[in-house]
Protein backbone atom coordinates (compact mmCIF):
# COMPACT_ATOMS: atom_id res chain seq x y z
CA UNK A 1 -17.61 45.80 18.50
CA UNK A 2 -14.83 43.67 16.75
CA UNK A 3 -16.40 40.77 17.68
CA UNK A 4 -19.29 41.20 16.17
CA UNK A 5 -17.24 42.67 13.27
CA UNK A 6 -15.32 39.26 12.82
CA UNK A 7 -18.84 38.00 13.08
CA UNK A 8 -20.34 39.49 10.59
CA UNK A 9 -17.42 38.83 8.35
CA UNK A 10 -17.36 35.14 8.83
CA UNK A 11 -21.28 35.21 8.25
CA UNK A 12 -20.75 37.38 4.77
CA UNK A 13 -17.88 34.60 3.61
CA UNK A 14 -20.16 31.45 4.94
CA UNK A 15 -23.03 32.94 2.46
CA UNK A 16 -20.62 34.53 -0.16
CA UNK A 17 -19.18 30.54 -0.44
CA UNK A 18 -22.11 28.89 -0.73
CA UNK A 19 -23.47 31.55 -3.45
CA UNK A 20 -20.07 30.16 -5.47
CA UNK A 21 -20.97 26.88 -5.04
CA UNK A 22 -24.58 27.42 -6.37
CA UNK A 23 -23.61 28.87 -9.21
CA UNK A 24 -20.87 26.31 -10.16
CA UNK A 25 -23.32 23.80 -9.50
CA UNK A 26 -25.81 25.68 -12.21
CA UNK A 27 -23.57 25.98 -14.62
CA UNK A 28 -22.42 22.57 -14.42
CA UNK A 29 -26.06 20.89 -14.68
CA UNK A 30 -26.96 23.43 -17.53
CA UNK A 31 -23.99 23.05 -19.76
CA UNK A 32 -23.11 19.75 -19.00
CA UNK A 33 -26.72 17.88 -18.41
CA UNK A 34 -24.73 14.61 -19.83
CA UNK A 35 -23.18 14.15 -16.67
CA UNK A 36 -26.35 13.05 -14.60
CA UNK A 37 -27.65 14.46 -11.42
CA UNK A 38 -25.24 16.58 -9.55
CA UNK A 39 -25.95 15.82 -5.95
CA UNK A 40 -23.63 18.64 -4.45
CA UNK A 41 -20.55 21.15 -5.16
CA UNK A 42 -19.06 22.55 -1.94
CA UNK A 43 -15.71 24.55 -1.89
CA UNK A 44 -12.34 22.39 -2.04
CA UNK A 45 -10.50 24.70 0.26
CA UNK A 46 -7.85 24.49 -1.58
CA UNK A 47 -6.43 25.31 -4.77
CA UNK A 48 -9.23 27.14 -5.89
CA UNK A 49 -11.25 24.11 -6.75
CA UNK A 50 -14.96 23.01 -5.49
CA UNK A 51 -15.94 19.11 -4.93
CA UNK A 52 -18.56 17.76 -6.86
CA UNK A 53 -20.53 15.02 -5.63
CA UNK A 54 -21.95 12.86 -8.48
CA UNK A 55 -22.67 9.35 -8.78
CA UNK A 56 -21.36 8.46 -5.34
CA UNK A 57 -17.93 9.56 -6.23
CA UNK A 58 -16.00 12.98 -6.05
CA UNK A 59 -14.73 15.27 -8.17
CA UNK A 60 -12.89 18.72 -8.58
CA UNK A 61 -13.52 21.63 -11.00
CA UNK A 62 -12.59 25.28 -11.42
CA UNK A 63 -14.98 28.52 -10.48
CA UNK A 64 -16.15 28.80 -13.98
CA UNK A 65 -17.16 25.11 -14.65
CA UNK A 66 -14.75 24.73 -17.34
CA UNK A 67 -12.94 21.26 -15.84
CA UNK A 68 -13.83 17.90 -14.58
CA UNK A 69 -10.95 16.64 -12.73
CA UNK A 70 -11.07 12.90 -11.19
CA UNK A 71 -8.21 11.51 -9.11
CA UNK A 72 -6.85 12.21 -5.44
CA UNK A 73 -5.11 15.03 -4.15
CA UNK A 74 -2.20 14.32 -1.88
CA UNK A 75 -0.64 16.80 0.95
CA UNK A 76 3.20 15.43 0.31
CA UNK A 77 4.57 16.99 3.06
CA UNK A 78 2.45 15.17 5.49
CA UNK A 79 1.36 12.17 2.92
CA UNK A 80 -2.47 12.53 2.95
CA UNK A 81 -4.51 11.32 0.81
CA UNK A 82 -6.99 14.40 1.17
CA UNK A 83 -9.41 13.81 -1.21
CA UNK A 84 -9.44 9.99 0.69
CA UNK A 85 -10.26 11.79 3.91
CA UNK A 86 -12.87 14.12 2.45
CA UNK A 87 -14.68 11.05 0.80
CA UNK A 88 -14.88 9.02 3.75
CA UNK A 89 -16.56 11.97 5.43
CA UNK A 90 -18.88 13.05 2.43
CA UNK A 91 -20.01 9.23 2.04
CA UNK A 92 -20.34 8.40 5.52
CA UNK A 93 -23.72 6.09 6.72
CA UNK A 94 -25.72 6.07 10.10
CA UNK A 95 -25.09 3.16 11.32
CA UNK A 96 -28.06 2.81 13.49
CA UNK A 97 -29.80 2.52 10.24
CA UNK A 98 -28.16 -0.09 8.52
CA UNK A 99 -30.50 -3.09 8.16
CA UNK A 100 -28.31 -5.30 10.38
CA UNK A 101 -31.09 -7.82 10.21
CA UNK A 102 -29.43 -8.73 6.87
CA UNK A 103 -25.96 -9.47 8.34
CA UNK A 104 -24.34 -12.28 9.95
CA UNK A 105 -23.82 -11.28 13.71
CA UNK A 106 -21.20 -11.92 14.94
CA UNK A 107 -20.18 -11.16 18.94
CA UNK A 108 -16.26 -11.57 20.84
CA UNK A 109 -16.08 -10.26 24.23
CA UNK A 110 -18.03 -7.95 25.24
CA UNK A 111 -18.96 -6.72 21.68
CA UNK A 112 -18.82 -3.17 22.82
CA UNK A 113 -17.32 -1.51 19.84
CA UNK A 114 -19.15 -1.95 16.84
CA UNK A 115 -17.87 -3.06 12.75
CA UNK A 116 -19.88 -3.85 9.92
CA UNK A 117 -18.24 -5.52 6.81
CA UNK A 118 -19.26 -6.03 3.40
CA UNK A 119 -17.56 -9.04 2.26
CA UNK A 120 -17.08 -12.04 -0.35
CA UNK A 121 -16.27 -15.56 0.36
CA UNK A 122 -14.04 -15.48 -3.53
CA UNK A 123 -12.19 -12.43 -2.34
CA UNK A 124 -8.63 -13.00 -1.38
CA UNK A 125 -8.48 -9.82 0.51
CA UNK A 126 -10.99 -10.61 2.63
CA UNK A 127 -9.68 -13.67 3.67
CA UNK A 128 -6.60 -11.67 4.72
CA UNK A 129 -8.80 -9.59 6.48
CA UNK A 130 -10.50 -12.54 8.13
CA UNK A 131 -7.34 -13.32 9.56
CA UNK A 132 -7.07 -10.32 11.00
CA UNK A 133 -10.28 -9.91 12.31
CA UNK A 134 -9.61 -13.32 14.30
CA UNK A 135 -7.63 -11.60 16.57
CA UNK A 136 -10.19 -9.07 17.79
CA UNK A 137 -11.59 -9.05 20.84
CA UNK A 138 -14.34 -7.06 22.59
CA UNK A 139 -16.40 -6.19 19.15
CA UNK A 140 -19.74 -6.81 17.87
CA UNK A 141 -19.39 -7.94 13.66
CA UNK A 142 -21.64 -7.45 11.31
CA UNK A 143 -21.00 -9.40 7.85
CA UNK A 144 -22.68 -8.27 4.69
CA UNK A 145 -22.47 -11.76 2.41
CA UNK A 146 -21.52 -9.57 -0.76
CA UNK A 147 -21.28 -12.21 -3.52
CA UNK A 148 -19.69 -9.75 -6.40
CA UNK A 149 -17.12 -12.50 -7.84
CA UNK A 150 -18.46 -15.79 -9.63
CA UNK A 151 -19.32 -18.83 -8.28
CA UNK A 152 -19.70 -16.90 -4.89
CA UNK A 153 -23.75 -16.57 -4.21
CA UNK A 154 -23.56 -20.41 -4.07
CA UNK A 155 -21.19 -20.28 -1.56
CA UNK A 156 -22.83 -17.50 0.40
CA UNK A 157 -26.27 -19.32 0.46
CA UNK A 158 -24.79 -22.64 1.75
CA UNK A 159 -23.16 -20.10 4.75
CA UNK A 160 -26.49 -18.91 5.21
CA UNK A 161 -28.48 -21.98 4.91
CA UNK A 162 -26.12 -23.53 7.80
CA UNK A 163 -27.07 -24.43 11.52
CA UNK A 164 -24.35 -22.02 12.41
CA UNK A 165 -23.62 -19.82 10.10
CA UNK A 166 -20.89 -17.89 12.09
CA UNK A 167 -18.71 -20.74 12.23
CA UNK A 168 -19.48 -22.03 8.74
CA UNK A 169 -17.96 -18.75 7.48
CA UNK A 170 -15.08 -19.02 9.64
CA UNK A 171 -14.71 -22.43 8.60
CA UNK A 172 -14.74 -21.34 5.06
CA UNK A 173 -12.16 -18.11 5.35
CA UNK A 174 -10.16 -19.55 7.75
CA UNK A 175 -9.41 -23.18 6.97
CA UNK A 176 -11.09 -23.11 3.59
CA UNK A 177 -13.17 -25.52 4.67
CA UNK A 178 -16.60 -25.31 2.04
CA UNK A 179 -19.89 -25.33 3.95
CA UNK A 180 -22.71 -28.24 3.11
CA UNK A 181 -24.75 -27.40 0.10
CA UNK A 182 -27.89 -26.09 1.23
CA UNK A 183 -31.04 -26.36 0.16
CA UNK A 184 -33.33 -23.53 2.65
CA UNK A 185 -34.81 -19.91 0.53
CA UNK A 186 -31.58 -17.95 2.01
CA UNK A 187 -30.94 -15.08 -0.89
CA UNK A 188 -27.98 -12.23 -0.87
CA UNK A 189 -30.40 -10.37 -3.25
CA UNK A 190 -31.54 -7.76 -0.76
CA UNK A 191 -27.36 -7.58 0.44
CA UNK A 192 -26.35 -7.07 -3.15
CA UNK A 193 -29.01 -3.60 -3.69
CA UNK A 194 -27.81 -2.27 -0.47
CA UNK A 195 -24.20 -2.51 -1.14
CA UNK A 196 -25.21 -1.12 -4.93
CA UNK A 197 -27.01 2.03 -2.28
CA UNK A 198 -24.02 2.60 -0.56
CA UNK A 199 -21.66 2.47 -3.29
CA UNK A 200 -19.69 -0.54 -2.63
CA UNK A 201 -17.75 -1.23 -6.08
CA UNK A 202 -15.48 -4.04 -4.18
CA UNK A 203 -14.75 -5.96 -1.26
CA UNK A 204 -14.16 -5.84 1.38
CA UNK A 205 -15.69 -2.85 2.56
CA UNK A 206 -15.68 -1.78 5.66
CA UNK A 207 -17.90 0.30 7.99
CA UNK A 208 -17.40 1.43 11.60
CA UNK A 209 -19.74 2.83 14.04
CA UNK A 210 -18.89 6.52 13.20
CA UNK A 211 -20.55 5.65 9.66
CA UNK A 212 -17.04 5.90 7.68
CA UNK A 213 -16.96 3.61 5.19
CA UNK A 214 -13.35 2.40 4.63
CA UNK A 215 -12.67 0.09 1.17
CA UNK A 216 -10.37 -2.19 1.27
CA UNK A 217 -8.08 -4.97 3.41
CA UNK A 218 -6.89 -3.01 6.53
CA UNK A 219 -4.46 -4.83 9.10
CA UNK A 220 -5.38 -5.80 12.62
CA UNK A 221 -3.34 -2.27 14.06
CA UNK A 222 -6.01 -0.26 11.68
CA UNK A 223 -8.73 -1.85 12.44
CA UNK A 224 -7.83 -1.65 16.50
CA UNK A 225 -7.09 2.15 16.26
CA UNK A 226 -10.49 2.57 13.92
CA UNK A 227 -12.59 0.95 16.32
CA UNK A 228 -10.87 2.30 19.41
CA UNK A 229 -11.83 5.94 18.25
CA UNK A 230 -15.32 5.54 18.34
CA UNK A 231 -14.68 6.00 21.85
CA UNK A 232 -13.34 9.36 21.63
């Protein structure tokens, strides 16, 4: 009998939070219809907020709709970035469907654990990154040619447009050594609208098999424990 008490219960506040979140979501597309499409409002589960998911990015605001608030909330006594964590999970991709097609594929060892990358050859972090990613073993790369600084579609075409253009790009990142201008119909164009899809503002980006995408430079011990957990 008390379990399916409890049950019940836990079935009544399930519905009872979603109700709250339909409502804020209502009230936020009918007062505020200058915001754009809100996608969806879930509770926070904590401090009385709800996330609102808008425009690829999240947000927080109070039960009556009153508040937009932007920025991350941080847990200081275990320093989380929470509202980090809740993005990467919201914004996740499957990354079976990721047109890899599109990438540079690159393979070291057995290429059994699995990394996709959006990246830029004018990006200073990503040549950090790149010398980070040297050091991996045993992981298949995918690299998304994401020319978003100037001067860099020239440079990712003549990667491209090379015999090899795995070791042209290592060439380039590693031991800035510039590819031969090329001449073949390689473009970044179709690259460029699916990082503008997934909501990649910068690079590097980068995307592991679980579908988390995680922005930014991360160093080889990241990167080792990231991959490493799609095994759990």
């Amino acid at each position: 009998m008390m379990k399916l008490l409890f049950a019940l219960l836990a079935a009544f506040s399930f519905t009872y939070a979603h109700a709250d979140a339909a409502k804020v979501k209502a009230t936020l597309q009918k007062n505020y219809p200058q915001m754009g499409a809100v996608e969806t409002v879930n509770k926070a589960g904590l401090l009385g907020l709800y996330e609102v998911v808008m425009q690829g990015q999240l947000f927080y605001t109070d039960e009556k709709a009153q508040y937009l608030i932007m920025g991350n909330i941080f847990d200081l006594k275990t320093s989380r970035n929470l509202t980090e964590e809740r993005s990467r999970k919201l914004f996740a991709v499957d990354f079976s469907k990721l047109p890899l097609e599109l990438a540079v594929k690159k393979v070291k060892g057995n290429g059994e654990r699995k990394m996709a990358y959006f990246t830029d050859p004018n990006c200073g972090y990503c040549q950090k990154l790149e010398g980070e990613i040297k050091n991996l073993d045993n992981v298949t790369l995918y690299l998304f040619l994401y020319p978003v600084f100037q001067g860099s579609d020239i440079k990712v075409r003549n990667v491209l447009c090379s015999k090899n253009p795995v070791k042209a790009w290592d060439d380039l990142m590693l031991s800035n050594v510039a590819p031969p201008e090329g001449s073949c119909a390689a473009s970044s164009d179709k690259v460029v609208e699916l990082g503008k899809k997934l909501n990649i503002n910068g690079t590097p980006a980068l995307i592991f098999a679980d579908g988390v995408i995680v922005p930014g430079y991360m160093p080889l011990a990241g990167l080792e424990q990231a991959l490493n957990g799609q095994k759990n």
